[in-house]
Structure formats: structure tokens, C-alpha cells
N, C-alpha and C. Protein backbone atom coordinates (compact mmCIF):
# COMPACT_ATOMS: atom_id res chain seq x y z
N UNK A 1 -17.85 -26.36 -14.43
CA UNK A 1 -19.08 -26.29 -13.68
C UNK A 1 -19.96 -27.42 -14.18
N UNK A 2 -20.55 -28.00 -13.05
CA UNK A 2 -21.26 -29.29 -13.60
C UNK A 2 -22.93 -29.07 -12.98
N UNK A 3 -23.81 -29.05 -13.24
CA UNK A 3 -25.58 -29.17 -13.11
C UNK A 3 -25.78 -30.91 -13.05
N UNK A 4 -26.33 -30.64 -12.04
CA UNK A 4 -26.94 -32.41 -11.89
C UNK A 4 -28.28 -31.98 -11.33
N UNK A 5 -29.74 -33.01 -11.74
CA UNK A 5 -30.41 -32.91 -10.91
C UNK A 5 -30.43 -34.19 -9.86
N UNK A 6 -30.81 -33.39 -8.47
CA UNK A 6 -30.76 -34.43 -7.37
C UNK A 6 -31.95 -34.03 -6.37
N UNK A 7 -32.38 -35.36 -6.51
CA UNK A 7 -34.00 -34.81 -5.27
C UNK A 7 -34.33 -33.48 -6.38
N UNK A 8 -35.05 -33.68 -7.48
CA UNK A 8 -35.50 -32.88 -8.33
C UNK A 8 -35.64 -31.81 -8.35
N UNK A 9 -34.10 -31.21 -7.63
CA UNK A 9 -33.84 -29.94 -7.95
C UNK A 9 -32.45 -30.04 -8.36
N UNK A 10 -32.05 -28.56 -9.44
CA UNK A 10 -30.92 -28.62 -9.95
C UNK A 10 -29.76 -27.84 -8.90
N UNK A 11 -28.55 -29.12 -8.88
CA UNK A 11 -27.40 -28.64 -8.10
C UNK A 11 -26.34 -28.19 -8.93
N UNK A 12 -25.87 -27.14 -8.85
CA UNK A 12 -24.18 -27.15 -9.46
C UNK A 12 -23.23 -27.75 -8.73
N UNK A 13 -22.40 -27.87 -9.15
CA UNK A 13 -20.90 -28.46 -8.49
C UNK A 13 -20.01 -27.49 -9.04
N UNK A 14 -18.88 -27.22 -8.87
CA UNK A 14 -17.41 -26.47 -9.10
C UNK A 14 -16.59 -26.92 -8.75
N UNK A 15 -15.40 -26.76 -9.43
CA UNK A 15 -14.14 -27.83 -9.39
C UNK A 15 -13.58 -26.18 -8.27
N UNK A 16 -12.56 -27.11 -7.50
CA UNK A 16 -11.66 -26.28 -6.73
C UNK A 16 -10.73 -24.87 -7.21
N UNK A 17 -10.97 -24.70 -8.53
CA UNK A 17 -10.32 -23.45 -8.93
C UNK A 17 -11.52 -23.22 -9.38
N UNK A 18 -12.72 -23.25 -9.78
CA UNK A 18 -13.63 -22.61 -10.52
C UNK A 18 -13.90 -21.90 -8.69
N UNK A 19 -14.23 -22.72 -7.77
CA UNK A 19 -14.71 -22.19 -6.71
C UNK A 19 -14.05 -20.82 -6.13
N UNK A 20 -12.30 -21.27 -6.57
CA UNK A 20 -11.24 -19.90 -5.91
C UNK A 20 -11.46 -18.52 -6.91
N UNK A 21 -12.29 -18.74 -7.87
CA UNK A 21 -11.82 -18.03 -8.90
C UNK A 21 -10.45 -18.48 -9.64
N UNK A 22 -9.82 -18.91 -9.94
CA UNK A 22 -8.46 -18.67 -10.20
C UNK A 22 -7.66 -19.46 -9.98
N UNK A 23 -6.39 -19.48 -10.04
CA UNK A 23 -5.56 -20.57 -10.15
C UNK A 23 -4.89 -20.38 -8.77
N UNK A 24 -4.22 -21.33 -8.13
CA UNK A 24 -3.20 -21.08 -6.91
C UNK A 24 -1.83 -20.96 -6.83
N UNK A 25 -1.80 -19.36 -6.69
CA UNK A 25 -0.30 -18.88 -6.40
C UNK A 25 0.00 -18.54 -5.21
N UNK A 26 0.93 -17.57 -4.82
CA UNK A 26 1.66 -17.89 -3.95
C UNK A 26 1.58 -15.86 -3.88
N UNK A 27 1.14 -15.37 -4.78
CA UNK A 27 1.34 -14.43 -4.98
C UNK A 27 0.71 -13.15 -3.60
N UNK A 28 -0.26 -13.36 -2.85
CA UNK A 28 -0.34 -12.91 -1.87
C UNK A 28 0.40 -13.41 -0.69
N UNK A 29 0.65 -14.34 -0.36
CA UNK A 29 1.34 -13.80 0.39
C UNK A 29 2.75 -13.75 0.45
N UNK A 30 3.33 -13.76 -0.75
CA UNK A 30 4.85 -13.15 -0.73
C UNK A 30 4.34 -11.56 -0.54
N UNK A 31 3.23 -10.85 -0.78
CA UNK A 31 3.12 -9.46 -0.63
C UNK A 31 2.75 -9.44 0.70
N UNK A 32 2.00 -10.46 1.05
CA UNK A 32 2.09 -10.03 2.53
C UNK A 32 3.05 -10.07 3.51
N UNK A 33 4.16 -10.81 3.11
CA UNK A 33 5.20 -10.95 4.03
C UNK A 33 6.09 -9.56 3.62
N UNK A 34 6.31 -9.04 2.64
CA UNK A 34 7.58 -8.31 1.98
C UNK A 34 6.94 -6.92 2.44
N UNK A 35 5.67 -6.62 2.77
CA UNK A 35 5.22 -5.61 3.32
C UNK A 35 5.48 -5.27 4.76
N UNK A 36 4.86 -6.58 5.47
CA UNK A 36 5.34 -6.47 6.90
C UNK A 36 6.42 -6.44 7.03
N UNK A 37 7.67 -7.44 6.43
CA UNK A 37 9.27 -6.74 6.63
C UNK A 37 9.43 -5.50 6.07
N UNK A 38 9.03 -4.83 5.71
CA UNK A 38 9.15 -3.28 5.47
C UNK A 38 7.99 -2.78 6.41
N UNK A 39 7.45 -3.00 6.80
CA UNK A 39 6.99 -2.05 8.18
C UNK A 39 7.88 -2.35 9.29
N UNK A 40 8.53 -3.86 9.48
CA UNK A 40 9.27 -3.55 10.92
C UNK A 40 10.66 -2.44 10.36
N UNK A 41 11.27 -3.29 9.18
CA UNK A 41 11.98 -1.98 8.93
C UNK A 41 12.57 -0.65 9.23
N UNK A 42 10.91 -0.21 8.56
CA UNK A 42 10.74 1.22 8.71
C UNK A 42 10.95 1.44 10.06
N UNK A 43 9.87 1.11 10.79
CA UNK A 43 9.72 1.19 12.12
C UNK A 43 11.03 1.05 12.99
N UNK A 44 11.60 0.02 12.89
CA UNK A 44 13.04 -0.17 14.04
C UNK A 44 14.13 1.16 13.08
N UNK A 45 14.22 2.05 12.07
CA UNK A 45 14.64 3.20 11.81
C UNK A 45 13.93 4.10 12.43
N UNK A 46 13.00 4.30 12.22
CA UNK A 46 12.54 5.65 12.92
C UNK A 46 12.92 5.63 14.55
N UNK A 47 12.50 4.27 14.78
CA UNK A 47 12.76 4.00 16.42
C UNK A 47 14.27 4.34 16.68
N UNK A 48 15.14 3.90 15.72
CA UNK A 48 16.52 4.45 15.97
C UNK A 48 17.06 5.40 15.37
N UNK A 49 16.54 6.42 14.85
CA UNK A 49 16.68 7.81 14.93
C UNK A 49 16.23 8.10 16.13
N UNK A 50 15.44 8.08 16.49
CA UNK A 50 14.88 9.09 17.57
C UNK A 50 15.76 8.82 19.10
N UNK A 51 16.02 7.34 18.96
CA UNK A 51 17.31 6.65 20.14
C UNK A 51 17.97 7.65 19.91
N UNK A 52 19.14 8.05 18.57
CA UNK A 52 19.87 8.30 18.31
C UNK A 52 20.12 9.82 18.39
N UNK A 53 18.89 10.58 18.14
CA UNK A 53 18.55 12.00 17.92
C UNK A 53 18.73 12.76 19.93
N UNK A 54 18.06 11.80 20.71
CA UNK A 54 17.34 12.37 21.78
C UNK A 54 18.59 12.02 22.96
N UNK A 55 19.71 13.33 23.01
CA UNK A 55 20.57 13.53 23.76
C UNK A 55 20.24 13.88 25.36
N UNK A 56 19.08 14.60 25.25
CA UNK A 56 19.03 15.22 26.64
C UNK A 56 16.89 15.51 26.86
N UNK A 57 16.42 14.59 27.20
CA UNK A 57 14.92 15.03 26.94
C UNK A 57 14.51 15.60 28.44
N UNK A 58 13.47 16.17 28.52
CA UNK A 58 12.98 16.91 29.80
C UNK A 58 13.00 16.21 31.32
N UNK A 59 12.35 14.97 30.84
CA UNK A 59 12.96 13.78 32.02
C UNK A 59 14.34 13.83 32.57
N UNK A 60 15.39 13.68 31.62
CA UNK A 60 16.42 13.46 31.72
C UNK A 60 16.89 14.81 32.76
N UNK A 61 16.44 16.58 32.70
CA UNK A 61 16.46 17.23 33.23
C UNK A 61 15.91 17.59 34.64
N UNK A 62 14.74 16.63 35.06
CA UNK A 62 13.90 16.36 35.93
C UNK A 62 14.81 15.73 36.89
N UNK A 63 14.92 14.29 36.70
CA UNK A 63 15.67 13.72 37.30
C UNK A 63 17.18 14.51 37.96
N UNK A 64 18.15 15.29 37.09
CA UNK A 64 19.13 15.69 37.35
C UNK A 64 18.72 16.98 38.22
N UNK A 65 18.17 17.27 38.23
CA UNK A 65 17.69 18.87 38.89
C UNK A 65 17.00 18.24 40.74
N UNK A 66 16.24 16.73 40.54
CA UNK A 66 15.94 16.55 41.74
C UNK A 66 17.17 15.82 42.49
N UNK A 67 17.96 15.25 41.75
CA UNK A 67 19.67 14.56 42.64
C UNK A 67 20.57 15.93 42.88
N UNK A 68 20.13 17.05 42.12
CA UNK A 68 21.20 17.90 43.05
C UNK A 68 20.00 18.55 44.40
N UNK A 69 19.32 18.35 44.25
CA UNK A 69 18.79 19.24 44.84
C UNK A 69 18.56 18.23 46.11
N UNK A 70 18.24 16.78 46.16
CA UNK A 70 18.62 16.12 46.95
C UNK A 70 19.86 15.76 47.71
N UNK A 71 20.73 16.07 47.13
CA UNK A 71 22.63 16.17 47.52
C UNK A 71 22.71 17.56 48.38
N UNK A 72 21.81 18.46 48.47
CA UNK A 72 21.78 20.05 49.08
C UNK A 72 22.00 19.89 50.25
N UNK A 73 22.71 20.33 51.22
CA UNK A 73 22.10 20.10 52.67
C UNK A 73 20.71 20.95 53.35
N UNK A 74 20.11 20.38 53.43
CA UNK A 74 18.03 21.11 54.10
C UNK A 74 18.55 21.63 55.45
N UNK A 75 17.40 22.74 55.07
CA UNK A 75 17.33 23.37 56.12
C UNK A 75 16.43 23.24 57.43
């Protein structure tokens, strides 16, 4: 940190890591990436369980109940 006076008031200056706080790593965002690939992850599993789980859903009964009933001959 450096104090200068200029136009007779006092300025600081800061070097580029005094300003970041800290030194420059890399360290956020390897966490930000390794997180989001574990949310799609997660996500495309659950999504394919439930593909995998859901044999026959109410739709699926809807539909089949209105093609026979459309195949009927009307009266």
C-alpha cells in the first residue's frame, strides 16, 4: 500500500493482490465447475430413473382407453 499526496489530498494506491485480497488461484472455479458437473449428474440420474421406473403412467391409460373406444363401432 502506497500514500501519496496529490492536489493536497492524501491518495492510497494498492498493488493488484493487495486490491484482490489475496493471491490468484484457480481455486474457485475448479469448485465451480466440479459442482455443476455434479448437478447435471445428479440430475440426468434421477431423470433416468424415473425414464426407467415409469412403465405405464395415467396418460399412457388415457390415450389407450380413447383408441379402443374409437375402434368401437357408434351408434
Amino acid at each position: 500500500m502506497e500514500k501519496r499526496q496529490e492536489d493536497g489530498e492524501t491518495v492510497t494506491h494498492l498493488s493488484k493482490v493487495e486490491a484482490r485480497s489475496g493471491s490468484r488461484t484457480t481455486v474457485t472455479r475448479s469448485i465451480l465447475v466440479t459442482s455443476l458437473a455434479l448437478v447435471i449428474a445428479v440430475l440426468l440420474i434421477v431423470v433416468a430413473i424415473g425414464y426407467f421406473r415409469a412403465d405405464k403412467t395415467g396418460a399412457d391409460e388415457v390415450n389407450s382407453d380413447n383408441r379402443a373406444g374409437s375402434a368401437a363401432p357408434q351408434n
